[in-house]
C-alpha atoms as a PDB file:
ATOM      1  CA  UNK A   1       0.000   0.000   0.000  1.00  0.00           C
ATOM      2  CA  UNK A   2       1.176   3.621  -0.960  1.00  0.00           C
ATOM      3  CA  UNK A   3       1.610   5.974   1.716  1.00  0.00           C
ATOM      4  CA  UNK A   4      -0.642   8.505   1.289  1.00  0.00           C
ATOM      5  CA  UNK A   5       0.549  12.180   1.961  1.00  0.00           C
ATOM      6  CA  UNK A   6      -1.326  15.246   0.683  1.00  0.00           C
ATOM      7  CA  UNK A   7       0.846  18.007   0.074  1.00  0.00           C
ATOM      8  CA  UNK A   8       5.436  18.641   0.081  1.00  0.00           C
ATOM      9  CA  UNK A   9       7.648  20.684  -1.233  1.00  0.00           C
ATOM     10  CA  UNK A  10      10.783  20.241  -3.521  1.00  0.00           C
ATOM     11  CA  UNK A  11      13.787  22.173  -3.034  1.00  0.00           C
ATOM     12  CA  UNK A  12      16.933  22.855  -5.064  1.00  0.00           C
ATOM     13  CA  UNK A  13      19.494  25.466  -4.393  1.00  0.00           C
ATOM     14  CA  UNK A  14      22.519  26.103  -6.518  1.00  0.00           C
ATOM     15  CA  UNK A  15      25.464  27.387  -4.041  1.00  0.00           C
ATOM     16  CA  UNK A  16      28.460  30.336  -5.261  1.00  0.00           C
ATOM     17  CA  UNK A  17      31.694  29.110  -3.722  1.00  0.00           C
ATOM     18  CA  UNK A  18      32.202  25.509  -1.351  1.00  0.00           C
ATOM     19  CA  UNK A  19      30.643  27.413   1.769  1.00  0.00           C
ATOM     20  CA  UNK A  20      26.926  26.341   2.651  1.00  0.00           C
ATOM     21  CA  UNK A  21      25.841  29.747   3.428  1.00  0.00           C
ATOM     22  CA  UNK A  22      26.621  30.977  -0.293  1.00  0.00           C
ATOM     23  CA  UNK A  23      23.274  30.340  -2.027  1.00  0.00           C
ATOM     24  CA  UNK A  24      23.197  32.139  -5.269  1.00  0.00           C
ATOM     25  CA  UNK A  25      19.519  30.288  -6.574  1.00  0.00           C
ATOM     26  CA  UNK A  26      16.914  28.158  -4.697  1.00  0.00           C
ATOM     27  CA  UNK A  27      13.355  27.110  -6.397  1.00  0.00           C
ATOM     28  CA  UNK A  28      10.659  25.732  -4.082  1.00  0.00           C
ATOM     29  CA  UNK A  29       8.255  23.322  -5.888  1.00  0.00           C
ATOM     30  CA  UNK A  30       4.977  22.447  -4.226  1.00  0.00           C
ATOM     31  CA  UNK A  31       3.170  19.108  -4.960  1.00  0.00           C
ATOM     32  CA  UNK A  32      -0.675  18.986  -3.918  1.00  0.00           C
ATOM     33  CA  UNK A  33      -2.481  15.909  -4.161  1.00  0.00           C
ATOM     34  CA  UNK A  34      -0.100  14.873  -6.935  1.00  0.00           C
ATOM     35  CA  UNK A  35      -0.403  18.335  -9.011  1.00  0.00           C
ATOM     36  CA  UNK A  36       1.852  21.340  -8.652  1.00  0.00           C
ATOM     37  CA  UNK A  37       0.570  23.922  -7.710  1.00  0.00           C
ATOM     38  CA  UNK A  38       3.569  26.125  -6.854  1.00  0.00           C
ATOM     39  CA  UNK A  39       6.210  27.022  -8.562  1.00  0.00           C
ATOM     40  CA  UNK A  40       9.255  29.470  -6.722  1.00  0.00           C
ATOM     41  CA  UNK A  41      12.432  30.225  -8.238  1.00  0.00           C
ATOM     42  CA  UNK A  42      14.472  33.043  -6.959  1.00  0.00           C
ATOM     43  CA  UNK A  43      17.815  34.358  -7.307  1.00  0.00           C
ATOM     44  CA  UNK A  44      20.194  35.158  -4.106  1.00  0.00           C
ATOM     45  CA  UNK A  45      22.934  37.799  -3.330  1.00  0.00           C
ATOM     46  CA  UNK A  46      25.294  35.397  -1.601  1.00  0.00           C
ATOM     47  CA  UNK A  47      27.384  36.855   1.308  1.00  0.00           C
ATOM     48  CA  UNK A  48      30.763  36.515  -0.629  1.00  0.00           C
ATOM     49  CA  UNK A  49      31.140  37.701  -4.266  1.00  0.00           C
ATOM     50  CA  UNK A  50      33.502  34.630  -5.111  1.00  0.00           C
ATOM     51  CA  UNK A  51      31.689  32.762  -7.616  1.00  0.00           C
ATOM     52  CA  UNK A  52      33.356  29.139  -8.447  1.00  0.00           C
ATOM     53  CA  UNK A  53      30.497  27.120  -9.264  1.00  0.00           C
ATOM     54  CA  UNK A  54      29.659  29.431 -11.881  1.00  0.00           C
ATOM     55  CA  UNK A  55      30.601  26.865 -14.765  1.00  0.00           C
ATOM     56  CA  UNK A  56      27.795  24.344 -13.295  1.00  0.00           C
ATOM     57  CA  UNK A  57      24.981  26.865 -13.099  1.00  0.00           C
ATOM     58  CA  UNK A  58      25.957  29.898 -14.827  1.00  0.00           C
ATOM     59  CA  UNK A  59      24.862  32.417 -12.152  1.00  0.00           C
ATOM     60  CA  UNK A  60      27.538  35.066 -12.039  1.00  0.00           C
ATOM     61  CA  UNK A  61      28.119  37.640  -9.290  1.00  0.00           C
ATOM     62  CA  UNK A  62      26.884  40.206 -12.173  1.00  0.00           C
ATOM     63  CA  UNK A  63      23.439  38.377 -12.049  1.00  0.00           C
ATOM     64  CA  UNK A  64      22.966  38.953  -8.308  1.00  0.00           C
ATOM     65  CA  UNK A  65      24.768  41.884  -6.978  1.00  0.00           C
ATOM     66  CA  UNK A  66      21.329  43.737  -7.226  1.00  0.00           C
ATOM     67  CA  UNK A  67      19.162  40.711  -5.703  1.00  0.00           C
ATOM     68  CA  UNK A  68      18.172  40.701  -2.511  1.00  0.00           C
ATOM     69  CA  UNK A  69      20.390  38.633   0.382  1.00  0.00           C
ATOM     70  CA  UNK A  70      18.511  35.344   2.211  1.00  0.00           C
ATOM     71  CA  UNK A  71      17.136  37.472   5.391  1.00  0.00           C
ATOM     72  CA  UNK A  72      14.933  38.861   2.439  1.00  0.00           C
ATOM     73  CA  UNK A  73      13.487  36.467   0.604  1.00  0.00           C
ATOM     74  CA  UNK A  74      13.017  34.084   3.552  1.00  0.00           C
ATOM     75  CA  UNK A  75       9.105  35.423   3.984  1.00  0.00           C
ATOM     76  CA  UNK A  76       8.623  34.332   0.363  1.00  0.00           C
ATOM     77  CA  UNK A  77      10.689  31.060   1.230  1.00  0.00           C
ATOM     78  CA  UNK A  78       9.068  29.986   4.348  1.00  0.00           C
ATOM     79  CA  UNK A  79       5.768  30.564   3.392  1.00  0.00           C
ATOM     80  CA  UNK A  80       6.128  28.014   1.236  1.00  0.00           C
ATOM     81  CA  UNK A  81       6.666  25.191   3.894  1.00  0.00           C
ATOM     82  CA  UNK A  82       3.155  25.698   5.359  1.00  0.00           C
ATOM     83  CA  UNK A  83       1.279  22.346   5.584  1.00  0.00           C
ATOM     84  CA  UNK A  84       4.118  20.175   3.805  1.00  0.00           C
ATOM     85  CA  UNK A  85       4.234  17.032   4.969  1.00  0.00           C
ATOM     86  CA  UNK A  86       7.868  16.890   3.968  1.00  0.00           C
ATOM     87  CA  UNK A  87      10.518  18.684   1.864  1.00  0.00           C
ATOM     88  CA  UNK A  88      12.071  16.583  -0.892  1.00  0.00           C
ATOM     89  CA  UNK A  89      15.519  17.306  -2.482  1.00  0.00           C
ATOM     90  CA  UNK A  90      18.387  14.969  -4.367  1.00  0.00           C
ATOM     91  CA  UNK A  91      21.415  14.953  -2.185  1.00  0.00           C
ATOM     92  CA  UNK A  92      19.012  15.935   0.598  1.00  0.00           C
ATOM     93  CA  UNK A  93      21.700  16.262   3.150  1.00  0.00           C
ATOM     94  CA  UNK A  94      23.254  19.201   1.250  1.00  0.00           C
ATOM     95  CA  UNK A  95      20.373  21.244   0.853  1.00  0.00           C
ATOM     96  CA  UNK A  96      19.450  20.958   4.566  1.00  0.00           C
ATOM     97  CA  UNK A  97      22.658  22.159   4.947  1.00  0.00           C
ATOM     98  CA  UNK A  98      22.604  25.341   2.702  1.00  0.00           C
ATOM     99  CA  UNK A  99      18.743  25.842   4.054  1.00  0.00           C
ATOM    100  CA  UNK A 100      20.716  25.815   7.771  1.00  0.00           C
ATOM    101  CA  UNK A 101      23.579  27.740   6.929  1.00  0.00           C
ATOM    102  CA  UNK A 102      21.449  30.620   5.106  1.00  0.00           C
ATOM    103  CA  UNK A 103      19.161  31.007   8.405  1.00  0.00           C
ATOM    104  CA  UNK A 104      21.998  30.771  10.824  1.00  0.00           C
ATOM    105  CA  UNK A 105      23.530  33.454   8.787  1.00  0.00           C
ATOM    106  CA  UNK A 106      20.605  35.530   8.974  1.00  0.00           C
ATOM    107  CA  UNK A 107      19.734  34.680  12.762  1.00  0.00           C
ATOM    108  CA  UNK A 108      16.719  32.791  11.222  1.00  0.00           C
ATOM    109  CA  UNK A 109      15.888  29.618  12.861  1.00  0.00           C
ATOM    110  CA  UNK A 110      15.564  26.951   9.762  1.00  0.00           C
ATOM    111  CA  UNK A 111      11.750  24.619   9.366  1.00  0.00           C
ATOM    112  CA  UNK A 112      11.491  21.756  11.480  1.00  0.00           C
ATOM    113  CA  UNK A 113      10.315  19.361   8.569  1.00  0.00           C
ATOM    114  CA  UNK A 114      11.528  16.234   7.897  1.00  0.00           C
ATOM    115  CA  UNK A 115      13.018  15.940   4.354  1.00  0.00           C
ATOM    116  CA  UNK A 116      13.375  13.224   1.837  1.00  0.00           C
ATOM    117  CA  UNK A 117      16.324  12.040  -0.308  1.00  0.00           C
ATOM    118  CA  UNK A 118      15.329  11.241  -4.132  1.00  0.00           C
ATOM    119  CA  UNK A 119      18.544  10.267  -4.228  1.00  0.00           C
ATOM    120  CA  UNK A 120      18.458   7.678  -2.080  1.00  0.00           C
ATOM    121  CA  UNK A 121      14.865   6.792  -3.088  1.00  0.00           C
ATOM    122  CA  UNK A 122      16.549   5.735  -6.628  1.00  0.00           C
ATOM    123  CA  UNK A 123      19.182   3.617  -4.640  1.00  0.00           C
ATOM    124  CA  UNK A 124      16.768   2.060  -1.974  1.00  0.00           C
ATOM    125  CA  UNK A 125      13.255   1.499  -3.918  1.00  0.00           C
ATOM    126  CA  UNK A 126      14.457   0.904  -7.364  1.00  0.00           C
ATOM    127  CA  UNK A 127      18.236  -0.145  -7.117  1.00  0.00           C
ATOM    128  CA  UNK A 128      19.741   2.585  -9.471  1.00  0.00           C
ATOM    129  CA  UNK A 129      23.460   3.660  -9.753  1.00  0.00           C
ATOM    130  CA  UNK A 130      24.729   5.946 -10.437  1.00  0.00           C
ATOM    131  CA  UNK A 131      22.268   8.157  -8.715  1.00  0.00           C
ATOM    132  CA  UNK A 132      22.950  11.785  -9.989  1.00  0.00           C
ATOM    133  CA  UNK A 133      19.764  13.689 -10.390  1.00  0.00           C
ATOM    134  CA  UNK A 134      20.293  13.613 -14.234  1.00  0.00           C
ATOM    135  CA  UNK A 135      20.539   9.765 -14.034  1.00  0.00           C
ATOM    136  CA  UNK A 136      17.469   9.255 -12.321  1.00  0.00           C
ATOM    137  CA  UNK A 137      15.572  11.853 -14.786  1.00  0.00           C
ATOM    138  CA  UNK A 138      16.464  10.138 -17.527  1.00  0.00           C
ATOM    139  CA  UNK A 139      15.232   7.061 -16.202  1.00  0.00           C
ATOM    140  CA  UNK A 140      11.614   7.995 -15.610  1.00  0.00           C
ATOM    141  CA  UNK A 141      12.447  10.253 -18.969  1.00  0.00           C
ATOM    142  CA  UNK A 142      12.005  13.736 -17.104  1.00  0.00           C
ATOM    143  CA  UNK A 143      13.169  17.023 -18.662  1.00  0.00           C
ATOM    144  CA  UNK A 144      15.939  18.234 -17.058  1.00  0.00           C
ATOM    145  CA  UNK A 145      18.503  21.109 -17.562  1.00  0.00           C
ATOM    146  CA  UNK A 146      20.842  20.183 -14.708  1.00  0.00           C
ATOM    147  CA  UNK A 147      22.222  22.741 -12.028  1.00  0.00           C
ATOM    148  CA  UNK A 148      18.612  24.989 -12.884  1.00  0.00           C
ATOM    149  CA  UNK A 149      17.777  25.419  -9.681  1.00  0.00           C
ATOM    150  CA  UNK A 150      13.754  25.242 -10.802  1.00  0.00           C
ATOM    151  CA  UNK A 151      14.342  22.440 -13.376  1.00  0.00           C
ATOM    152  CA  UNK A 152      16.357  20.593 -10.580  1.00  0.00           C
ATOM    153  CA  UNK A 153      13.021  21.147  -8.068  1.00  0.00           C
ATOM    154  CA  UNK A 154      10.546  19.830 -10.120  1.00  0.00           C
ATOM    155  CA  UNK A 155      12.555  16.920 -11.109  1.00  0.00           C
ATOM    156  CA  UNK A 156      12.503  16.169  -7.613  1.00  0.00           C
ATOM    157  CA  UNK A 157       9.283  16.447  -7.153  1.00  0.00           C
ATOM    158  CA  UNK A 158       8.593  14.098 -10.193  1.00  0.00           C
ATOM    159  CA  UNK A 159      10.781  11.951  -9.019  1.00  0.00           C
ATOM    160  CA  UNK A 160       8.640  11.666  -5.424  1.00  0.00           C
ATOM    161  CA  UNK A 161       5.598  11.382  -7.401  1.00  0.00           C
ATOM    162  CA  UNK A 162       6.844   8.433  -9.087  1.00  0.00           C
ATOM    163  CA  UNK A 163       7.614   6.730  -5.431  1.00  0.00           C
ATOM    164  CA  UNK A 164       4.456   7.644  -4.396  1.00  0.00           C
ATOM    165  CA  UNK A 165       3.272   4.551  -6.722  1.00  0.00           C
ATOM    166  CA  UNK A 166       5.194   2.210  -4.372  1.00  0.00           C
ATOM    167  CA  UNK A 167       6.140   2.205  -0.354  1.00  0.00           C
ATOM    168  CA  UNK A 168       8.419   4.879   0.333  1.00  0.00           C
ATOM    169  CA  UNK A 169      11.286   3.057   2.778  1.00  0.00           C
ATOM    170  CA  UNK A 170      11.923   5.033   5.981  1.00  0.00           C
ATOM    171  CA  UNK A 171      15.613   5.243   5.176  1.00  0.00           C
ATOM    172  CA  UNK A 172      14.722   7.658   2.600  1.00  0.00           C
ATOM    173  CA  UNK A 173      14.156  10.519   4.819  1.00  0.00           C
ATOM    174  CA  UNK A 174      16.331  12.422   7.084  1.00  0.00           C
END
């Protein structure tokens, strides 16, 4: 039997440099009773204008020296977590740890949701390596343009809705 849950969220950010706290792009995706009905894609003035990860995503500091910094958006952001059963992400663990870092930085205290790894959803429910996020879209053949924060989200959330046809193993979420 499927477990049934009603409504989560997907989340993706795309980070600046190697510290947690340097989001340059999140996108929150909101599932409801299978549909989405939200889509939130937003880009971030990190704290540091170092930008190394620029070659994956292609966010410069020139795209967000005039965007607003974490503490501003997180209204938008949090808002978004109302009612979710859950907050899905591939490579859960590291965006936890950017969503922590960004509200420590801004004296914010993070949700208190549980979230779910798609990534180790593909390894624990179907058995699939490797387990990038592009591997596992191209599996269930979704679109994806990798390292786009919102294309990266509602892969995610596909990605859920596809293990919502089968039981969801408890060592899936954090």
């Amino acid at each position: 039997m499927t477990p049934a849950f009603n409504r989560f969220a997907a989340i993706d950010f795309e980070t600046a440099d190697y510290g947690r706290d340097s989001a340059c792009s999140v996108s929150v995706i909101v599932v409801e009773r299978r549909k989405i009905v939200k889509k939130t894609s937003v880009l971030i003035r990190p704290p540091r204008r170092d930008f190394i990860f620029s070659y994956l995503h292609g966010i410069t500091w020139r795209d967000v020296a005039k965007k607003p910094k974490f503490s501003e958006l997180w209204p938008e952001i949090n808002s978004l977590f109302n009612r979710v059963e859950f907050i899905a992400a591939h490579n859960a663990s590291f965006d936890r740890e950017v969503l922590r870092a960004c509200c420590a930085m801004a004296g914010i205290a993070p949700p208190d949701i549980k979230y779910l790894c798609t990534m180790k959803l593909a390894r624990h429910l179907w058995g699939l390596y490797p387990t990038k996020l592009s591997d596992v879209s191209r599996h269930f053949g979704i679109a994806l343009k990798h390292h786009d924060a919102q294309s990266d989200a509602i892969a995610c959330a596909k990605i859920v809705l596809e293990a919502s046809k089968e039981r969801i193993p408890a060592s899936a979420f954090l």
